[in-house]
C-alpha atoms as a PDB file:
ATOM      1  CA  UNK A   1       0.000   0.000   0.000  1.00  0.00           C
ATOM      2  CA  UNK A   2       1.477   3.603  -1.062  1.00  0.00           C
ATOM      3  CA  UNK A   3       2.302   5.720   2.149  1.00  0.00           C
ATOM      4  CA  UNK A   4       0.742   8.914   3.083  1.00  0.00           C
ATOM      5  CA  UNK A   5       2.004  11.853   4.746  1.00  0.00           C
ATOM      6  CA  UNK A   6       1.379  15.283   5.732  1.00  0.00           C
ATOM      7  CA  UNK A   7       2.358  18.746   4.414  1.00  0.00           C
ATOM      8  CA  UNK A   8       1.898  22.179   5.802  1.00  0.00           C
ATOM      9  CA  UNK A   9       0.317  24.750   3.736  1.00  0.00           C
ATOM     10  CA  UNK A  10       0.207  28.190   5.275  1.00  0.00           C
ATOM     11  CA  UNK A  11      -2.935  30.136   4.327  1.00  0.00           C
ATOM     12  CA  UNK A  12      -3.942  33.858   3.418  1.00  0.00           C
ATOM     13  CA  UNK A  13      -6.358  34.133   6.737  1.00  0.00           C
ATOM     14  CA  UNK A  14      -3.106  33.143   8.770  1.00  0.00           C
ATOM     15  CA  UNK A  15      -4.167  29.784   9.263  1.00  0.00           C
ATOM     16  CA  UNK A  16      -1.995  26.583   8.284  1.00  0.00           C
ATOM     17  CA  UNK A  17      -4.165  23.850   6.174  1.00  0.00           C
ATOM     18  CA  UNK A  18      -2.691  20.171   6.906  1.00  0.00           C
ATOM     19  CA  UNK A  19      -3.041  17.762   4.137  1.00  0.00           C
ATOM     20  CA  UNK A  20      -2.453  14.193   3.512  1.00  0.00           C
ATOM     21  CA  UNK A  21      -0.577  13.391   0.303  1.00  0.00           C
ATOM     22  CA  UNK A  22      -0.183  10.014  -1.449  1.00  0.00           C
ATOM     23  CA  UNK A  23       1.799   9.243  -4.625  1.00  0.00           C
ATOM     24  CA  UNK A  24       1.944   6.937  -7.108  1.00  0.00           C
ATOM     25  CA  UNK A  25       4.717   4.709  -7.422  1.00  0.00           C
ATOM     26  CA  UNK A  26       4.540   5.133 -11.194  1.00  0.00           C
ATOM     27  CA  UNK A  27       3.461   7.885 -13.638  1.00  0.00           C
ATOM     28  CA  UNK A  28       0.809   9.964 -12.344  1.00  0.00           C
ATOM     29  CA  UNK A  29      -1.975  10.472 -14.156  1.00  0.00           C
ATOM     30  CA  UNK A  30      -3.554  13.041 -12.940  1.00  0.00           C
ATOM     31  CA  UNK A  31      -4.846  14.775  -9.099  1.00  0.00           C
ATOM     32  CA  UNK A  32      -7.434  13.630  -7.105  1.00  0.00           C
ATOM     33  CA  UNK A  33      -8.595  15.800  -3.975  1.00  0.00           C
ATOM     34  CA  UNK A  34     -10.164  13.741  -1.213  1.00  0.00           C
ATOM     35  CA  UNK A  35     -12.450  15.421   0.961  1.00  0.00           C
ATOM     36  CA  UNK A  36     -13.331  13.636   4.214  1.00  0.00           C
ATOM     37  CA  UNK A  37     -15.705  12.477   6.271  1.00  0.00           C
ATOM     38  CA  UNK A  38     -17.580  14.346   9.037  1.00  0.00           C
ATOM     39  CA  UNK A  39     -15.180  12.503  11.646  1.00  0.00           C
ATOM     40  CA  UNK A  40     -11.887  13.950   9.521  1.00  0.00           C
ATOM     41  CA  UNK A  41      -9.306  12.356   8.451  1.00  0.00           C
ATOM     42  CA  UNK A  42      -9.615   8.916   9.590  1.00  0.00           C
ATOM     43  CA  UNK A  43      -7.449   5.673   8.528  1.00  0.00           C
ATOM     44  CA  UNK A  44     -10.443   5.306   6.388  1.00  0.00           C
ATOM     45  CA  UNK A  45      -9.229   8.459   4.570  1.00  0.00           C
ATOM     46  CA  UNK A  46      -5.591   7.933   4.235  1.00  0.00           C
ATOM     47  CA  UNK A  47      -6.684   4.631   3.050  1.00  0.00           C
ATOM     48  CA  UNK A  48      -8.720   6.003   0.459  1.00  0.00           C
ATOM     49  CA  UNK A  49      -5.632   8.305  -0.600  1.00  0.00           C
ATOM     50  CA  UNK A  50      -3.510   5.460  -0.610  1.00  0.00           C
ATOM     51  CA  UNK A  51      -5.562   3.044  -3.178  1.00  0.00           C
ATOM     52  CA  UNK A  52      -5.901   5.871  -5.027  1.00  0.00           C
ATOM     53  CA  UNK A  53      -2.216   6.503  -5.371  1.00  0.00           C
ATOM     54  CA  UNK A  54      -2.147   2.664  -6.071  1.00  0.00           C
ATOM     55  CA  UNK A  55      -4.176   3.067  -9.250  1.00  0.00           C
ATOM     56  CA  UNK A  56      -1.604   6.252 -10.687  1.00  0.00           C
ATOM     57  CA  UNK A  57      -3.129   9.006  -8.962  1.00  0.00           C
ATOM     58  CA  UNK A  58      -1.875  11.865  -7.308  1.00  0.00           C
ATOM     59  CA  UNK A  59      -3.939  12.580  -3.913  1.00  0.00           C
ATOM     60  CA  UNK A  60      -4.501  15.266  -1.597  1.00  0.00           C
ATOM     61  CA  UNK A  61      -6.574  15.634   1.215  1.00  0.00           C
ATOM     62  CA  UNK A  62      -6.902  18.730   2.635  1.00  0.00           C
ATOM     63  CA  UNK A  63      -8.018  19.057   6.772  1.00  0.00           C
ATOM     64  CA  UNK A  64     -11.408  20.945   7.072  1.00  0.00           C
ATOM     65  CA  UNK A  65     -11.192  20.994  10.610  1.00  0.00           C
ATOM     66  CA  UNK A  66      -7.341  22.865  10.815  1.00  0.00           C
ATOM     67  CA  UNK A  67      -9.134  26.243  12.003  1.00  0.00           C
ATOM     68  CA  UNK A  68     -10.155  24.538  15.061  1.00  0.00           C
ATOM     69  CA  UNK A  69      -6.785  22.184  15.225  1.00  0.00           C
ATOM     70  CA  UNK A  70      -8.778  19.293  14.893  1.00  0.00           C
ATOM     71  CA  UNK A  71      -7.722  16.386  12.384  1.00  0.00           C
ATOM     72  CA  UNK A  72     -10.131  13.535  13.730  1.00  0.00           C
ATOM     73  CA  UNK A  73     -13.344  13.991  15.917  1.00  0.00           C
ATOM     74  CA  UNK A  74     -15.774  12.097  17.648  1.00  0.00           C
ATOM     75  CA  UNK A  75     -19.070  11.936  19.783  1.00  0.00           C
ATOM     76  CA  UNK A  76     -21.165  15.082  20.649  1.00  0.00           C
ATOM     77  CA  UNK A  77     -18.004  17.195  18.931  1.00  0.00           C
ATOM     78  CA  UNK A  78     -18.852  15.770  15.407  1.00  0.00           C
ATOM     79  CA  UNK A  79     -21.905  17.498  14.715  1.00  0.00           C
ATOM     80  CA  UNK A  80     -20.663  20.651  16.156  1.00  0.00           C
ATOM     81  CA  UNK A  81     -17.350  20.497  14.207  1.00  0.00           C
ATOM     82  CA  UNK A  82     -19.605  19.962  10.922  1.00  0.00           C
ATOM     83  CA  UNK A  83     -21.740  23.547  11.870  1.00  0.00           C
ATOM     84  CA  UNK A  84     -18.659  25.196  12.205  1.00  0.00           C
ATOM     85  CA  UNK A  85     -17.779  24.699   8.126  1.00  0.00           C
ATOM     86  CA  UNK A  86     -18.721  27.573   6.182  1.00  0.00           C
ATOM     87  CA  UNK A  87     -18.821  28.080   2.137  1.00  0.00           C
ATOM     88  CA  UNK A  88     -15.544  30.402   2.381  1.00  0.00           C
ATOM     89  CA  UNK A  89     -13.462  27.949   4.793  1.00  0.00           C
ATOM     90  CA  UNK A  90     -14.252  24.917   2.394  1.00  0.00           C
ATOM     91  CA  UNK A  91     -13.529  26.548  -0.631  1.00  0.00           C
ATOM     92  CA  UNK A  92     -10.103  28.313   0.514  1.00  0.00           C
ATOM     93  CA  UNK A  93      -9.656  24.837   1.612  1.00  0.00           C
ATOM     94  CA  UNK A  94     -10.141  23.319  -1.659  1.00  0.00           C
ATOM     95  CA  UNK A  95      -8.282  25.877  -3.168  1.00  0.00           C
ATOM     96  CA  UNK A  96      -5.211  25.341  -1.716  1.00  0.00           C
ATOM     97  CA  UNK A  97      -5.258  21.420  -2.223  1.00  0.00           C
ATOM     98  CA  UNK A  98      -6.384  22.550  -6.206  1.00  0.00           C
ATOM     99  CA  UNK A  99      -3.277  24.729  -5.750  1.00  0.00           C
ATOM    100  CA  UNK A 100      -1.173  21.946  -4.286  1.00  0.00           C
ATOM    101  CA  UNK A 101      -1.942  19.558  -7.636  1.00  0.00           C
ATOM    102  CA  UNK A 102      -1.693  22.440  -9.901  1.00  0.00           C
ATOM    103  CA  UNK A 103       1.935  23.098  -8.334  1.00  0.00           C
ATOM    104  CA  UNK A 104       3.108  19.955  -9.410  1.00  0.00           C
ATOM    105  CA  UNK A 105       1.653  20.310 -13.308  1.00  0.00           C
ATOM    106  CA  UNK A 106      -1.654  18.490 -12.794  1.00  0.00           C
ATOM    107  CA  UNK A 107      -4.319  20.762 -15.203  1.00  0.00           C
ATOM    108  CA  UNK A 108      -7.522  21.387 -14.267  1.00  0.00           C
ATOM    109  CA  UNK A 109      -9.008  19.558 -16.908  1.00  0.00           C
ATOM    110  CA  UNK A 110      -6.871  15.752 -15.008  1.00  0.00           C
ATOM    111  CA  UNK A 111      -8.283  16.965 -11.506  1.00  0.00           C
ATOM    112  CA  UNK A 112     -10.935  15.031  -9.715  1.00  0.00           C
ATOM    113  CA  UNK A 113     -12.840  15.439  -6.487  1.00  0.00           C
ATOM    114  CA  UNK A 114     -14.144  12.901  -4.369  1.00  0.00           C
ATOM    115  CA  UNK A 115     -15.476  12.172  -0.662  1.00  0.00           C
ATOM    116  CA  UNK A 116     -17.283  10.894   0.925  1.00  0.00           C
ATOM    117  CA  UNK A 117     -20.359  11.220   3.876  1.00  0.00           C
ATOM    118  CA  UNK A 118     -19.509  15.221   4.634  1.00  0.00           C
ATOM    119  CA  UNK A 119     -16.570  15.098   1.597  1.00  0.00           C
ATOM    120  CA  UNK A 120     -19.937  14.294  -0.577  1.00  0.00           C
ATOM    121  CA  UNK A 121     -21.194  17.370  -0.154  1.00  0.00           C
ATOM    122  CA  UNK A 122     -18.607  19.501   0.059  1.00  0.00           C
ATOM    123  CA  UNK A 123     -17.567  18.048  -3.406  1.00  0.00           C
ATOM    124  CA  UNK A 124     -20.903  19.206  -4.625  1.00  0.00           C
ATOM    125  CA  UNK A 125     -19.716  22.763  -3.874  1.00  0.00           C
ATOM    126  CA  UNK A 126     -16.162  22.478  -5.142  1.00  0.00           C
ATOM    127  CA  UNK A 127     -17.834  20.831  -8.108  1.00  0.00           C
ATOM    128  CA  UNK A 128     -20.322  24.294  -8.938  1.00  0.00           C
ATOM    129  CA  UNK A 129     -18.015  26.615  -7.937  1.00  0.00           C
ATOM    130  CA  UNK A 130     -14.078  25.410  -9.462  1.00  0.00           C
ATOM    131  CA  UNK A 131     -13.211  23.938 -12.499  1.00  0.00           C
ATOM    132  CA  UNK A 132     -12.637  20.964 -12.188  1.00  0.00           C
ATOM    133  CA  UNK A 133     -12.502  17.612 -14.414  1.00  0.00           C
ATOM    134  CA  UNK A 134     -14.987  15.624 -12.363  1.00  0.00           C
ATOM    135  CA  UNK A 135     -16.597  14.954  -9.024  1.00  0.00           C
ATOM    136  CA  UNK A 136     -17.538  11.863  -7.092  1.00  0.00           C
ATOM    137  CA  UNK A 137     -19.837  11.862  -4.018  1.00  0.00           C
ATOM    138  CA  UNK A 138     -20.765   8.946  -1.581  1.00  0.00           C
ATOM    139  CA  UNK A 139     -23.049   9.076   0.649  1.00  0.00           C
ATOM    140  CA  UNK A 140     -23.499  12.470   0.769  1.00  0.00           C
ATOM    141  CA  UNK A 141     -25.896  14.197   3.111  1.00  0.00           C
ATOM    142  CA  UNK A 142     -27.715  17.404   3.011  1.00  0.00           C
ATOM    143  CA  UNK A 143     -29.678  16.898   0.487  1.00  0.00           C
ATOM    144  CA  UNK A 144     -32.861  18.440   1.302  1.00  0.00           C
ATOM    145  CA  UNK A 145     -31.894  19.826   4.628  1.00  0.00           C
ATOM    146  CA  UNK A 146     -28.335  20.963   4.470  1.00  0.00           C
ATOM    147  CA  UNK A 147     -25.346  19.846   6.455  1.00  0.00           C
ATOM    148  CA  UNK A 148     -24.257  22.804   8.177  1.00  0.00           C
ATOM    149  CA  UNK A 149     -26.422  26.294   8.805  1.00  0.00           C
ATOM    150  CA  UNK A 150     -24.077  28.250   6.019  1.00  0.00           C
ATOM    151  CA  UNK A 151     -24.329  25.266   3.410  1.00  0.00           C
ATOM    152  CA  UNK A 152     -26.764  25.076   0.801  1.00  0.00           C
ATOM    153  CA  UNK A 153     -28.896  22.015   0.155  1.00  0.00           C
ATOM    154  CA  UNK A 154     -27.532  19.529  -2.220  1.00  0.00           C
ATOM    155  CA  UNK A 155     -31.328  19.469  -4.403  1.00  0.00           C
ATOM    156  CA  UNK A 156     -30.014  23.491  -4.802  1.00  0.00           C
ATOM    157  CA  UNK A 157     -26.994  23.533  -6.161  1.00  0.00           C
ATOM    158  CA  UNK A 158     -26.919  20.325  -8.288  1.00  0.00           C
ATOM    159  CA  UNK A 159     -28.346  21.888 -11.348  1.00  0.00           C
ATOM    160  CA  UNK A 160     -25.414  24.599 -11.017  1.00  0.00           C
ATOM    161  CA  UNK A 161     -23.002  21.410 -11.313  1.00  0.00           C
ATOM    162  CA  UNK A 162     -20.002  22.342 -13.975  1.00  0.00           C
ATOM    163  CA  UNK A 163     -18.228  19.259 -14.278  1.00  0.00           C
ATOM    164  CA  UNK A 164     -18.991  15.749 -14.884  1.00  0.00           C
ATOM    165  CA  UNK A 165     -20.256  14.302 -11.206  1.00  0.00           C
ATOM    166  CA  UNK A 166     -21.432  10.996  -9.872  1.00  0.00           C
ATOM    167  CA  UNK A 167     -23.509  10.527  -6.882  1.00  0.00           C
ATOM    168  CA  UNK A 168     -23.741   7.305  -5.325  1.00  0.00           C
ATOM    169  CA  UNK A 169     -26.165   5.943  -2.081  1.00  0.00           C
ATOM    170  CA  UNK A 170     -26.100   3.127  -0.738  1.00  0.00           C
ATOM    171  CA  UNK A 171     -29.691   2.041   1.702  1.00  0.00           C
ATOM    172  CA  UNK A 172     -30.894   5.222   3.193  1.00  0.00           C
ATOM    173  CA  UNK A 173     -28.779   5.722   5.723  1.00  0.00           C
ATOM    174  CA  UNK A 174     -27.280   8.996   4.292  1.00  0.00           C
ATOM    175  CA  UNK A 175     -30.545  10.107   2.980  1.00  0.00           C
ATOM    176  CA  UNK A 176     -34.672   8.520   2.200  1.00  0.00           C
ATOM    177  CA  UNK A 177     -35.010   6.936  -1.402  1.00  0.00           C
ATOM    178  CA  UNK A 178     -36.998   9.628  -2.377  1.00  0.00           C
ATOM    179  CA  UNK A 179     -34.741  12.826  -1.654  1.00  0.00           C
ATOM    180  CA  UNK A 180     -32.051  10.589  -3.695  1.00  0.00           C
ATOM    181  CA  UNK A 181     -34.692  10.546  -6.505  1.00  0.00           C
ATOM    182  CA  UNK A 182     -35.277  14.199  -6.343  1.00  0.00           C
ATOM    183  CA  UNK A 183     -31.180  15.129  -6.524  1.00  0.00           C
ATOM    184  CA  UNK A 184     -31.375  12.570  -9.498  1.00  0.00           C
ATOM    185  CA  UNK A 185     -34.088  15.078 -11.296  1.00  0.00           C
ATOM    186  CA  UNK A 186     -31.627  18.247 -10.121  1.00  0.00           C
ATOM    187  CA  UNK A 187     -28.687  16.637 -11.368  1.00  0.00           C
ATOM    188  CA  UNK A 188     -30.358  16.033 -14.602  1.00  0.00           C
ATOM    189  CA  UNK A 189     -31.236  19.853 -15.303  1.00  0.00           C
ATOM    190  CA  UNK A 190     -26.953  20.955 -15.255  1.00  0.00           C
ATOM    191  CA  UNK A 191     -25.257  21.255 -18.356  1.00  0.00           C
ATOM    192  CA  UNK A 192     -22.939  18.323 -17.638  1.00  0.00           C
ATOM    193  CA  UNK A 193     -22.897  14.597 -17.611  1.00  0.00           C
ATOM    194  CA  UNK A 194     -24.240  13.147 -14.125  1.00  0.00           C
ATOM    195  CA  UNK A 195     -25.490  10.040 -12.941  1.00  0.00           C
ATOM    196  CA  UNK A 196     -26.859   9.301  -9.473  1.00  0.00           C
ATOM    197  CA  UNK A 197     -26.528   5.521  -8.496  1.00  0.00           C
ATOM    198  CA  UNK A 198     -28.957   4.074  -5.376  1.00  0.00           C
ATOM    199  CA  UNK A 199     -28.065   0.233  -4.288  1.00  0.00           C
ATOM    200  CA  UNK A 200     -30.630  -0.866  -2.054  1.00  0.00           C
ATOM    201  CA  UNK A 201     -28.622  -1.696   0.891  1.00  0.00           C
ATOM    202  CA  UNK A 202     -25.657   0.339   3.071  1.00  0.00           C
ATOM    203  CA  UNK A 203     -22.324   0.405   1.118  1.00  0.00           C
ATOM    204  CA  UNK A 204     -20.783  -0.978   4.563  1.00  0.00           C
ATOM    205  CA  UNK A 205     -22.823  -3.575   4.691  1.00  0.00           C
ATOM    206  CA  UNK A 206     -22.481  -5.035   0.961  1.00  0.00           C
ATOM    207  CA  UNK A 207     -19.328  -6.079   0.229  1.00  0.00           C
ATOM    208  CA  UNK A 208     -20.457  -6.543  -3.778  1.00  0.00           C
ATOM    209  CA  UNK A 209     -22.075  -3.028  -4.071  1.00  0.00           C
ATOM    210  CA  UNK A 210     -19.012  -1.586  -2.092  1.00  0.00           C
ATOM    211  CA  UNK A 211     -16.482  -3.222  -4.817  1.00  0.00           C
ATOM    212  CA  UNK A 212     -19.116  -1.909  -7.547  1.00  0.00           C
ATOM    213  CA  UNK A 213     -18.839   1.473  -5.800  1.00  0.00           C
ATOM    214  CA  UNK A 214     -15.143   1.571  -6.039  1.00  0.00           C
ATOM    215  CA  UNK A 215     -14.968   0.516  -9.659  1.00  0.00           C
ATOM    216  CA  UNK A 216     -17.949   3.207 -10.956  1.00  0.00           C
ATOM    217  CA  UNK A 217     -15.475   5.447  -9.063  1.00  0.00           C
ATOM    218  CA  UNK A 218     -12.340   4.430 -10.669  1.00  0.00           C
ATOM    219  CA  UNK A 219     -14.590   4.512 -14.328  1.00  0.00           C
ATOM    220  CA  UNK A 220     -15.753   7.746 -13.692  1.00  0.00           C
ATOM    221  CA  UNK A 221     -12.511   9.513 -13.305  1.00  0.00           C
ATOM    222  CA  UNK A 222     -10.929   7.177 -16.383  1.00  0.00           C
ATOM    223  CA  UNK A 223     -14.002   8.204 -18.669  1.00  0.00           C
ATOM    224  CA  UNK A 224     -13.396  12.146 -17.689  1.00  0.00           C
ATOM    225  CA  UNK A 225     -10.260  13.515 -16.551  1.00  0.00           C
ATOM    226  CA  UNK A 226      -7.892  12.736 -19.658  1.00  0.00           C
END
């Protein structure tokens, strides 16, 4: 498995943005940003960044929670931790890991953005708002009701999508069957290619549909950032 680490970014507000970096053993293709969960960066994360690495990628991570020096959360602080992101912090966030890739000679046009849970929504932003080759969300929350007071609801800002995304659900335990079905319909109305996949149980409790998860992920990022 490829190694992560972490960098230190200083940015403008004074701040200093941690993020977790994987590379690829062999040529990289192109830069994927990972946006994490609502408990940060967990091994789940840096695991993530490391298969990702594994299939030629180059993968940043960027900590959403470095304002409050918080890398991994739990418990009651989760939820509170979640309120505290606001459009501005996760965009100068994003920014600086877009930076990061764009540093090393990764184009736009090769970057992709995926997370998962919280990173699933937040990639929905990055993904109307940046340019960007194409976006992946899993799980992601807030569709009708949004994640955090400042954030807009998924169903809102899908049809302002500018890249190609893919949303993918697994039972309903990020979201009911039929607010999946109505960002489906949003989705449909932007100007790009998108595709919203529902399997009928939880991802992390179906082995098969997790693997088929992974590979639609994988495709999706083949098919569009060339």
């Amino acid at each position: 498995m490829t190694e992560t680490r972490t960098e230190i970014l200083p940015l403008d507000d004074g701040s200093q943005l941690r993020l977790t970096v994987a590379e690829p053993e062999t040529a990289v293709r192109g830069g994927i940003v990972v946006l994490h969960e609502a408990r940060g960066v967990t091994d789940s994360v840096r695991n993530l960044a490391s298969d990702l690495a594994g299939e030629g990628w180059l993968v940043v991570a960027p900590h959403l929670y470095h304002r409050d020096g918080a890398d991994e959360v739990d418990g009651d602080r989760v939820a509170d931790q979640v309120n505290r992101l606001t459009p501005s912090s996760v965009l100068a966030d994003s920014d600086a890991a877009l930076g990061w890739l764009a540093a090393r000679g990764v184009t736009a046009d090769r970057i992709g953005v995926v997370g998962f849970d919280l990173g699933g929504a937040v990639a929905v932003k990055v993904a109307t708002r940046r340019m960007v080759g194409a976006a992946v969300s899993v799980s992601a929350p807030g569709i009708i009701t949004p994640i955090a007071d400042q954030l807009r609801p998924l169903v809102e800002a899908a049809s302002e999508l500018s890249c190609p995304w893919l949303g993918i659900y697994g039972g309903e335990d990020a979201a009911p069957a039929e607010e999946i079905a109505k960002l489906r319909d949003a989705a449909a109305t932007a100007e790009v290619a998108t595709d919203v996949v529902h399997y009928p149980e939880p991802l992390d409790g179906d082995p098969d549909a997790a693997a088929e998860a992974w590979h639609r992920t994988l495709n999706w990022f083949d098919s569009h950032l060339r």
